[in-house]
Each structure stands twice: as structure tokens, then as C-alpha cells.
PDB file of N, CA and C in Angstrom:
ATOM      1  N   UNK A   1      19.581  78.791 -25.361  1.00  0.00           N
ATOM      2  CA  UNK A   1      20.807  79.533 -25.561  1.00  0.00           C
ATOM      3  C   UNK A   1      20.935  80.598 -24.476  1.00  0.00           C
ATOM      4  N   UNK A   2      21.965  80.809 -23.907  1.00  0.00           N
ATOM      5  CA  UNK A   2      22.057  81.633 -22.764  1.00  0.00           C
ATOM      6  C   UNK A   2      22.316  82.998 -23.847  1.00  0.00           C
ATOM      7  N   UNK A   3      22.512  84.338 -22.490  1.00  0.00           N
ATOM      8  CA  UNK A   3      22.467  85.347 -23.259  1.00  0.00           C
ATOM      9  C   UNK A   3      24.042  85.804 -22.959  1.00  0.00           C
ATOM     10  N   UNK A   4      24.604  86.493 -23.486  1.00  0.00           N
ATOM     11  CA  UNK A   4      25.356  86.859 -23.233  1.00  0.00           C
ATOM     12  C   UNK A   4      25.928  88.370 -22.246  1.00  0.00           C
ATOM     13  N   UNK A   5      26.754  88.422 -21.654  1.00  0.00           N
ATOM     14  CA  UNK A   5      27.128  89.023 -20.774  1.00  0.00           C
ATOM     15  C   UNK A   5      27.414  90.540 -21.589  1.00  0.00           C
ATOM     16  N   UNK A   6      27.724  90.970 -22.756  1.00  0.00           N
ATOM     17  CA  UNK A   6      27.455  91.696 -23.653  1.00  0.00           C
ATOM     18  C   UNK A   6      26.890  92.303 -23.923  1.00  0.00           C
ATOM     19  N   UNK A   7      25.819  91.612 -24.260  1.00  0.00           N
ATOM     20  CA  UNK A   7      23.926  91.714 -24.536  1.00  0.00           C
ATOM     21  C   UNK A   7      23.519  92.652 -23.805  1.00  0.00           C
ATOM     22  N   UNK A   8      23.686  91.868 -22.365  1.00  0.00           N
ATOM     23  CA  UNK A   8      23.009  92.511 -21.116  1.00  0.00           C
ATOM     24  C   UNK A   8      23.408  93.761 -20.422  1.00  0.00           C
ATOM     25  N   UNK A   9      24.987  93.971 -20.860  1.00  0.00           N
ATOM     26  CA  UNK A   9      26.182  95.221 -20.298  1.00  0.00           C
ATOM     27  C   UNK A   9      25.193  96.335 -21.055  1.00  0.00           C
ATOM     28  N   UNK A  10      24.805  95.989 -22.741  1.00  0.00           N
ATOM     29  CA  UNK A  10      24.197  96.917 -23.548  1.00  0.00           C
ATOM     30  C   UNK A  10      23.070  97.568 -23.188  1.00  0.00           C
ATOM     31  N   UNK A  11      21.933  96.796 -22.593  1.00  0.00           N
ATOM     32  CA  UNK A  11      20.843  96.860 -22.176  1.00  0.00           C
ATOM     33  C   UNK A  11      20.404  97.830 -20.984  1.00  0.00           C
ATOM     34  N   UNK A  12      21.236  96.868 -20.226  1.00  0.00           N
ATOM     35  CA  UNK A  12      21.976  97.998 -18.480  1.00  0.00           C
ATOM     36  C   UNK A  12      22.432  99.510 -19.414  1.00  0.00           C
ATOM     37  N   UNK A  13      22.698  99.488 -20.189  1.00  0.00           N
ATOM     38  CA  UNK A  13      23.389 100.696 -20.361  1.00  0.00           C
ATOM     39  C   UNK A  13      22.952 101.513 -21.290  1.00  0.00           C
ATOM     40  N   UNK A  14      21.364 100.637 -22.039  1.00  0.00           N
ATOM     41  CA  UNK A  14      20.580 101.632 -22.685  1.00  0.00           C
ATOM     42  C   UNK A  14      19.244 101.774 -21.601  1.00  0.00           C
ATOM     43  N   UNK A  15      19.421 101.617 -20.420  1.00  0.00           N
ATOM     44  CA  UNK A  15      18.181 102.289 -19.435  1.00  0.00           C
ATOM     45  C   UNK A  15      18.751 102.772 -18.094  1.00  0.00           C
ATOM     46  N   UNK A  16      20.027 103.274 -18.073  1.00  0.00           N
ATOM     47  CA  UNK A  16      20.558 103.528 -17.015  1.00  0.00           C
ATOM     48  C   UNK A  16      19.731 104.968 -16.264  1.00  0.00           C
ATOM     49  N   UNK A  17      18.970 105.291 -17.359  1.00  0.00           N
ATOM     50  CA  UNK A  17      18.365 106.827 -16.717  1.00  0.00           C
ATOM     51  C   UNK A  17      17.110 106.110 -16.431  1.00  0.00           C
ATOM     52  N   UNK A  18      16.444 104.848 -16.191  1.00  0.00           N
ATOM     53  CA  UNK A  18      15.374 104.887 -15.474  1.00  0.00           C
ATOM     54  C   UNK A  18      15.041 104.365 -14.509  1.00  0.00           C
ATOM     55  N   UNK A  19      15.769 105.004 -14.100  1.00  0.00           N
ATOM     56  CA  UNK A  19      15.572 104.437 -12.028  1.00  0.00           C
ATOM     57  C   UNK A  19      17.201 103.813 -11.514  1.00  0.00           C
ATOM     58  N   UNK A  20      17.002 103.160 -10.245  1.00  0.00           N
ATOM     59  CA  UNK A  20      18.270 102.244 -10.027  1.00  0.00           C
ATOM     60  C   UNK A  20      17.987 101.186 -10.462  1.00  0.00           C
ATOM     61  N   UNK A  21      18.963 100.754 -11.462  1.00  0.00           N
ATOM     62  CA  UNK A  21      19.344  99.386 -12.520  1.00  0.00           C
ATOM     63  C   UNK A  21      19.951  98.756 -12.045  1.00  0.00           C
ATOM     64  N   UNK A  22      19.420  97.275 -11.861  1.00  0.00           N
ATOM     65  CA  UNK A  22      20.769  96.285 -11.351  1.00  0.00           C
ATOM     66  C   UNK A  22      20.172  95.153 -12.257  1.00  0.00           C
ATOM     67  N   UNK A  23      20.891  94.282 -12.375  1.00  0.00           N
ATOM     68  CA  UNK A  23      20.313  92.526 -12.909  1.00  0.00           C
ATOM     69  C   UNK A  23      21.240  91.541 -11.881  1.00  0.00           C
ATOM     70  N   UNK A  24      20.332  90.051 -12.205  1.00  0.00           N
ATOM     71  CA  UNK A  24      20.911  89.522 -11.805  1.00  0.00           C
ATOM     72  C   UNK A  24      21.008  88.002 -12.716  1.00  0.00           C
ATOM     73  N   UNK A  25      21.829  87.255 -12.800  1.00  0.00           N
ATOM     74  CA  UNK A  25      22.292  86.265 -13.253  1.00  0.00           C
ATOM     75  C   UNK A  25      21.265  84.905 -12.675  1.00  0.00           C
ATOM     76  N   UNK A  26      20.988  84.409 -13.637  1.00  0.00           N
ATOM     77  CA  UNK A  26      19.528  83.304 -13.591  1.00  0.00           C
ATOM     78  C   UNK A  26      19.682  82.316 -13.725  1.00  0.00           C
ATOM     79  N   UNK A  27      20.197  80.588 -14.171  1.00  0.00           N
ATOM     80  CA  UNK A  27      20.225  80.055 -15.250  1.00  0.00           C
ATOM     81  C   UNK A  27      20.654  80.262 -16.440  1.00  0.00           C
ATOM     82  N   UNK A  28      21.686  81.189 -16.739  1.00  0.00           N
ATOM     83  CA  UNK A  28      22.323  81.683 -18.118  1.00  0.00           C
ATOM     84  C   UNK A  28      21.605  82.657 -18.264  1.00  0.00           C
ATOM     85  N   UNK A  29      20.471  83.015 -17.926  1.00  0.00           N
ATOM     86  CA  UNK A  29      19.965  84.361 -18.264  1.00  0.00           C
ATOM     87  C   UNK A  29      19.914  85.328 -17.117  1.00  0.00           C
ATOM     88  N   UNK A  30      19.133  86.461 -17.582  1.00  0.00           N
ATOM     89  CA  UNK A  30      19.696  87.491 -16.689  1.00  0.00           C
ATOM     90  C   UNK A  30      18.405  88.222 -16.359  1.00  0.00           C
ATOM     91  N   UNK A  31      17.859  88.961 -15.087  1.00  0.00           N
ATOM     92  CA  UNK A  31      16.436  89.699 -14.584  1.00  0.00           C
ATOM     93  C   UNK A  31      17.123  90.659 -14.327  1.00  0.00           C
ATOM     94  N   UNK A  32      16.021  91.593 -14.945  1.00  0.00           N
ATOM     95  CA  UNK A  32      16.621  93.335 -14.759  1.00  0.00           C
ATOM     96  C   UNK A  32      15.616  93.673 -13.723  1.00  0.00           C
ATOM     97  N   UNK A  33      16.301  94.387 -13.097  1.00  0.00           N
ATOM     98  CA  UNK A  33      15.385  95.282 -12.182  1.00  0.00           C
ATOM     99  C   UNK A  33      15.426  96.392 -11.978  1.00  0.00           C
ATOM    100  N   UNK A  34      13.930  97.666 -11.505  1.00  0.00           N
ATOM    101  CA  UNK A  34      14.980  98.788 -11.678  1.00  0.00           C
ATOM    102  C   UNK A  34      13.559  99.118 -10.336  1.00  0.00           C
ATOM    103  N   UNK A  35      14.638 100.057  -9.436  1.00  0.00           N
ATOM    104  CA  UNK A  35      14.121 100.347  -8.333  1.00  0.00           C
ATOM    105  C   UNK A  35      13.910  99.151  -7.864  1.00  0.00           C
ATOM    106  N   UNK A  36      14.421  98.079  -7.632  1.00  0.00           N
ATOM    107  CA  UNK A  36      14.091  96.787  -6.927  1.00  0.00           C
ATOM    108  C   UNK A  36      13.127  96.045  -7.001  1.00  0.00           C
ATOM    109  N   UNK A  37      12.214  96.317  -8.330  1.00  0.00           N
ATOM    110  CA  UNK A  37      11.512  95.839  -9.026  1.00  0.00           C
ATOM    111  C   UNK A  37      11.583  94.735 -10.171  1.00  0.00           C
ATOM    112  N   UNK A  38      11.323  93.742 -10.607  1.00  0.00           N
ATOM    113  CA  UNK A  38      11.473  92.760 -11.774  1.00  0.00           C
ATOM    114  C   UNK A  38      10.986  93.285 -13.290  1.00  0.00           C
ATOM    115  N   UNK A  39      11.465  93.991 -13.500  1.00  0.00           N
ATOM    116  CA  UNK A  39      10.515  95.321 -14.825  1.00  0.00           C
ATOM    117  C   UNK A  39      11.021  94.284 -16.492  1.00  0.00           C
ATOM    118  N   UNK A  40      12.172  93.186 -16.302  1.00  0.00           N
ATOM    119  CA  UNK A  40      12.520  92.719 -17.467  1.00  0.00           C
ATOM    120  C   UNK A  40      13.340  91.393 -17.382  1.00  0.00           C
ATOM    121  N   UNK A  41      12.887  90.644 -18.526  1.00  0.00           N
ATOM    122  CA  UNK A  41      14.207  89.365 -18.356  1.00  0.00           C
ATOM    123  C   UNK A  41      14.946  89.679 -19.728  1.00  0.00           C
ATOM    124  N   UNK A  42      16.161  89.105 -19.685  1.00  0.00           N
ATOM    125  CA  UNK A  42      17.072  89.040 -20.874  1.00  0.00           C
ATOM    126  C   UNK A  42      17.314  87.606 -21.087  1.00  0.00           C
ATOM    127  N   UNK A  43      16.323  86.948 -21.974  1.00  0.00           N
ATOM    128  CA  UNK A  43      16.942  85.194 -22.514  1.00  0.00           C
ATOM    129  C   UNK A  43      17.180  85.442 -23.800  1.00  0.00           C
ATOM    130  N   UNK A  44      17.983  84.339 -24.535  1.00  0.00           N
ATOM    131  CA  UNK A  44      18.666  84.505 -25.716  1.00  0.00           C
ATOM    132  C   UNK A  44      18.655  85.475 -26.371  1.00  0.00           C
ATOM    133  N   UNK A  45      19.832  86.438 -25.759  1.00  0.00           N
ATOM    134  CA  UNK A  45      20.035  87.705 -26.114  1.00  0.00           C
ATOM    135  C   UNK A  45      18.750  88.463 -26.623  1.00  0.00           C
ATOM    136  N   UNK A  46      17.647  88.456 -26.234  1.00  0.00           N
ATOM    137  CA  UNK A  46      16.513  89.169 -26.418  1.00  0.00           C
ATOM    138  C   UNK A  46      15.907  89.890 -24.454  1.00  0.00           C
ATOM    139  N   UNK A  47      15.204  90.626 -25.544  1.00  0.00           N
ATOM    140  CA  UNK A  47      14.279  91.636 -24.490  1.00  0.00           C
ATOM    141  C   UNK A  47      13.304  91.294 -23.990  1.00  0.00           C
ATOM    142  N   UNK A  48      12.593  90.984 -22.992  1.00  0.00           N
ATOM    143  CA  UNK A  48      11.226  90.848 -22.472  1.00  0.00           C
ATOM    144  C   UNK A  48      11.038  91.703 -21.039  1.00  0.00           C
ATOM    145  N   UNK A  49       9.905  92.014 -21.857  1.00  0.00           N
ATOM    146  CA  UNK A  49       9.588  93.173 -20.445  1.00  0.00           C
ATOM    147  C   UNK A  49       8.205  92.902 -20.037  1.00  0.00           C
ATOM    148  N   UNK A  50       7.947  92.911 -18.469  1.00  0.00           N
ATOM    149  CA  UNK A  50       6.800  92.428 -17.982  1.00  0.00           C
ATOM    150  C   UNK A  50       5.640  93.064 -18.624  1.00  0.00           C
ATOM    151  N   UNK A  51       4.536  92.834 -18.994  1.00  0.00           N
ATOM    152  CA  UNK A  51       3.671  93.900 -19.468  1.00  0.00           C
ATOM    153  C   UNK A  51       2.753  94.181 -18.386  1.00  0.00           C
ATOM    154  N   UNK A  52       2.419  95.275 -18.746  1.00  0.00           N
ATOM    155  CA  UNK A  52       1.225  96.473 -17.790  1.00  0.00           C
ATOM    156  C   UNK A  52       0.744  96.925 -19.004  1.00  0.00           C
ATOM    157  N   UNK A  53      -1.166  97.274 -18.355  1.00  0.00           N
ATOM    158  CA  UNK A  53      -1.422  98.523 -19.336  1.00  0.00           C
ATOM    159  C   UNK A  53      -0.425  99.568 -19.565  1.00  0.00           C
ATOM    160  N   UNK A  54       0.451 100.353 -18.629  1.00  0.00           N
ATOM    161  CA  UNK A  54       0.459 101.337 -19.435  1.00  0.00           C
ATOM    162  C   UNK A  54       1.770 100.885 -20.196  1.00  0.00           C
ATOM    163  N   UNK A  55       2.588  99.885 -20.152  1.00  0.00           N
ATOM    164  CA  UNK A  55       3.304  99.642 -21.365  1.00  0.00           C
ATOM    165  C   UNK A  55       3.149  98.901 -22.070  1.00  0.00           C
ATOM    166  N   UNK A  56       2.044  98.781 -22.702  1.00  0.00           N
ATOM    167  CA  UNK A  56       1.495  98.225 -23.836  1.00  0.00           C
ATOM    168  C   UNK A  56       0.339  99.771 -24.603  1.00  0.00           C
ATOM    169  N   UNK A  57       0.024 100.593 -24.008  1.00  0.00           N
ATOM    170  CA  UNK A  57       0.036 101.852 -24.279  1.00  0.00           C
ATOM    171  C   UNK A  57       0.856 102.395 -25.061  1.00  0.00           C
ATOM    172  N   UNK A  58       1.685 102.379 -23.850  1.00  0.00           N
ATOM    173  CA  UNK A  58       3.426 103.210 -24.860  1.00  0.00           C
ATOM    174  C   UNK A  58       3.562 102.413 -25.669  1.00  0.00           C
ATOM    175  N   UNK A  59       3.720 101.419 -25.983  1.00  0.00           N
ATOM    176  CA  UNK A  59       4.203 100.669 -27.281  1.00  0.00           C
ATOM    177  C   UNK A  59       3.416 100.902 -28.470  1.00  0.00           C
ATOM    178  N   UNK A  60       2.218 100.453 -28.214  1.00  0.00           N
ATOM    179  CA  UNK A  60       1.085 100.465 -29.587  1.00  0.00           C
ATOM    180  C   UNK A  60       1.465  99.439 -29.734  1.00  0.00           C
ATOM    181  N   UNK A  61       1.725  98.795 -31.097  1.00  0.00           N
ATOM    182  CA  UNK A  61       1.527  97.120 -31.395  1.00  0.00           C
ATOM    183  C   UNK A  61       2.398  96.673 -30.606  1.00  0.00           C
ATOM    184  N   UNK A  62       2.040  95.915 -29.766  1.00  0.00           N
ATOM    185  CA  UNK A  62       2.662  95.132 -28.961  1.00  0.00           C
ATOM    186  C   UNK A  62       3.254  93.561 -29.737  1.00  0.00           C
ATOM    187  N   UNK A  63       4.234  93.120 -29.490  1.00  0.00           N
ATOM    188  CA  UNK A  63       4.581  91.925 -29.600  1.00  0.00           C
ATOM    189  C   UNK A  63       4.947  90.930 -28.845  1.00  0.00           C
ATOM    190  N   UNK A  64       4.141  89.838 -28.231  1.00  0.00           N
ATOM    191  CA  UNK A  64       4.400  89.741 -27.585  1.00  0.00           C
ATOM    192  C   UNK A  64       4.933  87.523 -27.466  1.00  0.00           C
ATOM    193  N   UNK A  65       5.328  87.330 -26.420  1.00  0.00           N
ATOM    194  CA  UNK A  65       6.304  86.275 -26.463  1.00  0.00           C
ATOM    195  C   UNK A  65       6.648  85.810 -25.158  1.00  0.00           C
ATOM    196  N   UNK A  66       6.835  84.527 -25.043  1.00  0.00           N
ATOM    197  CA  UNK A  66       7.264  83.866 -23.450  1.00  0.00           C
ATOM    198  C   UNK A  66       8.853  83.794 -23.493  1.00  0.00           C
ATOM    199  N   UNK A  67       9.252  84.189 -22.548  1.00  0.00           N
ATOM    200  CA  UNK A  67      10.662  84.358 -22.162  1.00  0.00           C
ATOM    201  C   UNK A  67      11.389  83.108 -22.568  1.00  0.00           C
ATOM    202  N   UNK A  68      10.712  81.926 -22.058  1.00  0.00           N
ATOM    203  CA  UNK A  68      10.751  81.095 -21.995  1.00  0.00           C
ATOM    204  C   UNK A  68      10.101  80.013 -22.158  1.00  0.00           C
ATOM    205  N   UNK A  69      10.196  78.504 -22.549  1.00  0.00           N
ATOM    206  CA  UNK A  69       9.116  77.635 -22.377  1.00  0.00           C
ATOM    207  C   UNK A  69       8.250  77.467 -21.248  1.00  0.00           C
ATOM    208  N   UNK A  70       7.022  77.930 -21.252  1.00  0.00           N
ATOM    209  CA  UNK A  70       5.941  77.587 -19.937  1.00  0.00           C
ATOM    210  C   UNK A  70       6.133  79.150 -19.177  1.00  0.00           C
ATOM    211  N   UNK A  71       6.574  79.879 -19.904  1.00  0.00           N
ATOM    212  CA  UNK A  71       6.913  81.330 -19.317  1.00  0.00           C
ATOM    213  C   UNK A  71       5.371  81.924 -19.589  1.00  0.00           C
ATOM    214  N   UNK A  72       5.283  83.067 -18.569  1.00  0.00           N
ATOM    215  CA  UNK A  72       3.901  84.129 -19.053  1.00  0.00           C
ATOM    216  C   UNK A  72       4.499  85.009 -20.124  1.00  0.00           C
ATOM    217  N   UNK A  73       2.896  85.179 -20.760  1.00  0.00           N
ATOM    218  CA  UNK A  73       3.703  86.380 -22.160  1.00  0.00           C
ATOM    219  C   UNK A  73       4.282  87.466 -21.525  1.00  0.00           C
ATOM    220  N   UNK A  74       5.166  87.906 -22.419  1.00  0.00           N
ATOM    221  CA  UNK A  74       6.083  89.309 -21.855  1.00  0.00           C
ATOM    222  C   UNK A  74       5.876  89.756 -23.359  1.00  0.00           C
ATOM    223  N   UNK A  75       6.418  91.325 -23.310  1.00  0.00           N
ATOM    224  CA  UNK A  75       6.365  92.190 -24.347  1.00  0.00           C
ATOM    225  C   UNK A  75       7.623  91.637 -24.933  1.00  0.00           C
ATOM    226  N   UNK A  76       8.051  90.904 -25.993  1.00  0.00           N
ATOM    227  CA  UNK A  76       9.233  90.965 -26.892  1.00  0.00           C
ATOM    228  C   UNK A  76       9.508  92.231 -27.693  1.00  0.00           C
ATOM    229  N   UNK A  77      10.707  93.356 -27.145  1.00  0.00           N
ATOM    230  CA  UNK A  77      11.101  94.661 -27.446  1.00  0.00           C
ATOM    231  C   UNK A  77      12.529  94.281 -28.548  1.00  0.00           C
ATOM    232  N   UNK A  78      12.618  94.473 -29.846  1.00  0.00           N
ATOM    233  CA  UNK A  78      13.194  94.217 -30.822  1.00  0.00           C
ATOM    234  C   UNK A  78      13.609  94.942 -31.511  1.00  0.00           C
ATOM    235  N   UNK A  79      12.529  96.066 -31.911  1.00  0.00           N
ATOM    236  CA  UNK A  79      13.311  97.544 -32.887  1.00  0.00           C
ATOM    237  C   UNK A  79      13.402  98.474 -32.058  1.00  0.00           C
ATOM    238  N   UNK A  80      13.402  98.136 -30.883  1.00  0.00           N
ATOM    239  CA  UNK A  80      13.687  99.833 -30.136  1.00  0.00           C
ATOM    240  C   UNK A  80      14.971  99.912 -29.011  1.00  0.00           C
ATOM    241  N   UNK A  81      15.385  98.723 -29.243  1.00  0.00           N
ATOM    242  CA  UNK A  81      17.152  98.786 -28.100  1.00  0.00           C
ATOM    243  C   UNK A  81      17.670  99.237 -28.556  1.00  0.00           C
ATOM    244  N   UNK A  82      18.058 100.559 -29.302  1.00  0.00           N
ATOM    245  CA  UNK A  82      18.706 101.456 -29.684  1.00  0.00           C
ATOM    246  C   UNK A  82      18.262 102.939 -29.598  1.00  0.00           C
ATOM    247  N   UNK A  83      17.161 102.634 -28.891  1.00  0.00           N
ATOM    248  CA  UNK A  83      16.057 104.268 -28.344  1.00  0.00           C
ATOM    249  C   UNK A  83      16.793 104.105 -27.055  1.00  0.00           C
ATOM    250  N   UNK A  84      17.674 105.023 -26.676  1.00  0.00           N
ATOM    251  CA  UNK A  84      17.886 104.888 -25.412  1.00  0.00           C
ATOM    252  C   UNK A  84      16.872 105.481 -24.163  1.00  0.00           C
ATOM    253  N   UNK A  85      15.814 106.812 -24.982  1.00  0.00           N
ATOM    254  CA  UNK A  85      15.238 107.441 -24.216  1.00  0.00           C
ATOM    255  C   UNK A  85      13.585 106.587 -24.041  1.00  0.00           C
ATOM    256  N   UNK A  86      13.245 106.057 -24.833  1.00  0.00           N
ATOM    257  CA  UNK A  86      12.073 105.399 -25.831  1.00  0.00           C
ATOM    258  C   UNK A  86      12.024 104.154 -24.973  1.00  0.00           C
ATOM    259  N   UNK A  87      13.383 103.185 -24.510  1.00  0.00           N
ATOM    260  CA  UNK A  87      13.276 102.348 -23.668  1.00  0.00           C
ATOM    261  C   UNK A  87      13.137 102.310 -22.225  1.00  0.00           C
ATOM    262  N   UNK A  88      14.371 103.690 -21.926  1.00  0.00           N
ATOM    263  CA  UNK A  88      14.012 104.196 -20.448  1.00  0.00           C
ATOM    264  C   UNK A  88      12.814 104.594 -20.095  1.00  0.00           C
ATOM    265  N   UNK A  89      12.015 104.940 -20.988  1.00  0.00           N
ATOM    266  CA  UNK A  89      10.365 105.402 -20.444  1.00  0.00           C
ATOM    267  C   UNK A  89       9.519 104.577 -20.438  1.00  0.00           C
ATOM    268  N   UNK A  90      10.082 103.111 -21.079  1.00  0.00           N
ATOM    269  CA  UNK A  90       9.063 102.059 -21.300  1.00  0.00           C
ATOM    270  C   UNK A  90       8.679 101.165 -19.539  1.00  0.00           C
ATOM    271  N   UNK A  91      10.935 101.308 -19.111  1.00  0.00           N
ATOM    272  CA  UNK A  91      10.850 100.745 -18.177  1.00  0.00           C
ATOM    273  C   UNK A  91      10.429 101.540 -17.094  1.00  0.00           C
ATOM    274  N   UNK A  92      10.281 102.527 -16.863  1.00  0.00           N
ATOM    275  CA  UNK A  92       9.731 103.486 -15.971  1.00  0.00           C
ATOM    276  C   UNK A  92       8.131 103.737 -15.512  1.00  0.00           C
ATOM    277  N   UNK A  93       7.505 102.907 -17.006  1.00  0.00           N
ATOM    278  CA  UNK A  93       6.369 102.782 -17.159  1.00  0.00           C
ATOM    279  C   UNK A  93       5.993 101.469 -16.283  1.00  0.00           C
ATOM    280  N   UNK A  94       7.321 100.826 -16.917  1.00  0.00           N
ATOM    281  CA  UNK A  94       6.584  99.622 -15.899  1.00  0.00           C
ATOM    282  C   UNK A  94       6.567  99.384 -14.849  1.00  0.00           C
ATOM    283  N   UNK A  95       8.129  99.998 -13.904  1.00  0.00           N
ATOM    284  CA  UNK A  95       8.220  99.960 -12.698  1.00  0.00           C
ATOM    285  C   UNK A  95       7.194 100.847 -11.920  1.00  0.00           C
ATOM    286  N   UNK A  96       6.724 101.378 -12.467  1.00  0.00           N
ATOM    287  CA  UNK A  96       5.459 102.224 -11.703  1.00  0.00           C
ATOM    288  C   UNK A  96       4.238 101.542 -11.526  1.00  0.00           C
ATOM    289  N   UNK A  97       3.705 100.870 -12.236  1.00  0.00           N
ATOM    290  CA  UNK A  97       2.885 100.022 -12.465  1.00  0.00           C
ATOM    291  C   UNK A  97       2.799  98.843 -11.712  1.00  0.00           C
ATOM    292  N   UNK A  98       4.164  98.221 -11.814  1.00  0.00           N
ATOM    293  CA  UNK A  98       4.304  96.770 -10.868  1.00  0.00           C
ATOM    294  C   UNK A  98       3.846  96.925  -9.510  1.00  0.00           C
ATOM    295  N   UNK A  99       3.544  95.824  -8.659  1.00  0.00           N
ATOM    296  CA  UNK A  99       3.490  96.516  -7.080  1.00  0.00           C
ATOM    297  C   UNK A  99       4.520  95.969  -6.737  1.00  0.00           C
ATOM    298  N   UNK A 100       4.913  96.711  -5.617  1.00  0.00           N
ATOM    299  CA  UNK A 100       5.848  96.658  -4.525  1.00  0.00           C
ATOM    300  C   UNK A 100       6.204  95.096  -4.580  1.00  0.00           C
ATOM    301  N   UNK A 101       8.004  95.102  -4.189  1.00  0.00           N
ATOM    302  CA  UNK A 101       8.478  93.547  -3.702  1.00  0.00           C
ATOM    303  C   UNK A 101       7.661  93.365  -2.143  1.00  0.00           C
ATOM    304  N   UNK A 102       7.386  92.503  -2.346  1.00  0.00           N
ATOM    305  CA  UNK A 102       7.053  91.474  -0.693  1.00  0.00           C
ATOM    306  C   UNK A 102       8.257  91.230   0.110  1.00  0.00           C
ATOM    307  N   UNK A 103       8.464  91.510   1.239  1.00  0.00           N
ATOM    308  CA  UNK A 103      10.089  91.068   1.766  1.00  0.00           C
ATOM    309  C   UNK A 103       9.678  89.325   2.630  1.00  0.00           C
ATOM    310  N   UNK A 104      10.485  88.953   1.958  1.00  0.00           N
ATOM    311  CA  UNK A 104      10.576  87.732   2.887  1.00  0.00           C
ATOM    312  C   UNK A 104      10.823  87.639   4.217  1.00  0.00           C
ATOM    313  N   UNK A 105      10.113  86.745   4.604  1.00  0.00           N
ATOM    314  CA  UNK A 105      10.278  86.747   6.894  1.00  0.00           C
ATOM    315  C   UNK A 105      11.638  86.040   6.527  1.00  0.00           C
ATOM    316  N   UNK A 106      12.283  85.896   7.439  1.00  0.00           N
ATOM    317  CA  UNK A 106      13.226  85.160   7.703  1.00  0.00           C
ATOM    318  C   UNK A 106      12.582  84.072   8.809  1.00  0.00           C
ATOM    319  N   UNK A 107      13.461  82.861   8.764  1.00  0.00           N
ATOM    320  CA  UNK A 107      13.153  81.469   9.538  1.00  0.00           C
ATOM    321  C   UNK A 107      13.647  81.773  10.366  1.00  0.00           C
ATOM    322  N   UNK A 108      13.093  81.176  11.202  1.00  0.00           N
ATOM    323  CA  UNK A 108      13.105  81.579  12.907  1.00  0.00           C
ATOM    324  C   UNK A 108      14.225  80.202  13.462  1.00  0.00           C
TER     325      UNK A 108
END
């Protein structure tokens, strides 16, 4: 089931205070990024956020779930998309954590 464009407007707009937010459109689903980082996917209208120690820290019981079939586990975030501050610190947690994008060479 794809997610909806809705979903994701909501999401973008409950972490707009942590960092620069953009997504992008996948296969019906959608990758959040913040600071130009991959910090989350949005599939069937659900949350998954990459995990790191320290956001699995911040969380405490973690729940966790593949985005997708044959996907790596991600944190499935469910009672807290309505913390607007609670989520922005989750993703902040993570974008700190992740390393740096790799830039692609370009073909010669």
C-alpha cells in the first residue's frame, strides 16, 4: 500500500524543527531526510526511522519492523507522531549519528 501524500505533509511538518527536512518520493513511498541525511522512510502510512544507539536510547522499548519486505529493521514510531518536540529530537538523534552522504563521481 503506498503512503499517502497526507501522511507524509504531516510528518514533514511534525519535525520541521530538526534540521533541513526534505523527502523524496520512492516507489509510492517516501525517504525523509534531514540535513541531507536518510534519518527515515514513510511506507504504508507508517514511520520508520533508521536506528542508532542513541535512538534506541531515546526511545526505551523500541519497536521494531522492516519497512519493507527484505528491508533492514528500522524503529516502527507509532504513539509518538503527535510529540512534535519528542520526534524532532528523535530525528536529530539520528542524523547525528548517521555518517556523512558519500557524493557520487560523476562518469567521465
Amino acid at each position: 500500500m503506498s503512503s499517502d501524500k497526507a501522511f507524509i505533509d504531516f510528518i514533514v511538518d511534525q519535525i520541521d524543527i530538526a534540521g533541513t527536512i526534505t523527502y523524496r518520493k520512492m516507489f509510492g513511498e517516501y525517504a525523509i531526510y534531514s540535513n541531507g541525511k536518510v534519518v527515515a522512510l514513510v511506507c504504508g502510512n507508517q514511520l520508520f526511522v533508521k536506528p542508532t544507539a542513541g535512538g534506541k536510547l531515546f526511545i526505551g522499548k523500541v519497536l521494531e519492523a522492516p519497512a519493507y519486505p527484505g528491508a533492514k529493521m528500522s524503529f516502527l514510531i507509532k504513539d509518538k507522531l503527535e510529540d512534535r518536540e519528542w520526534i524532532s529530537e528523535l530525528m536529530r538523534i539520528t542524523a547525528n549519528e548517521l555518517p556523512e552522504t558519500k557524493t557520487k563521481k560523476k562518469k567521465k
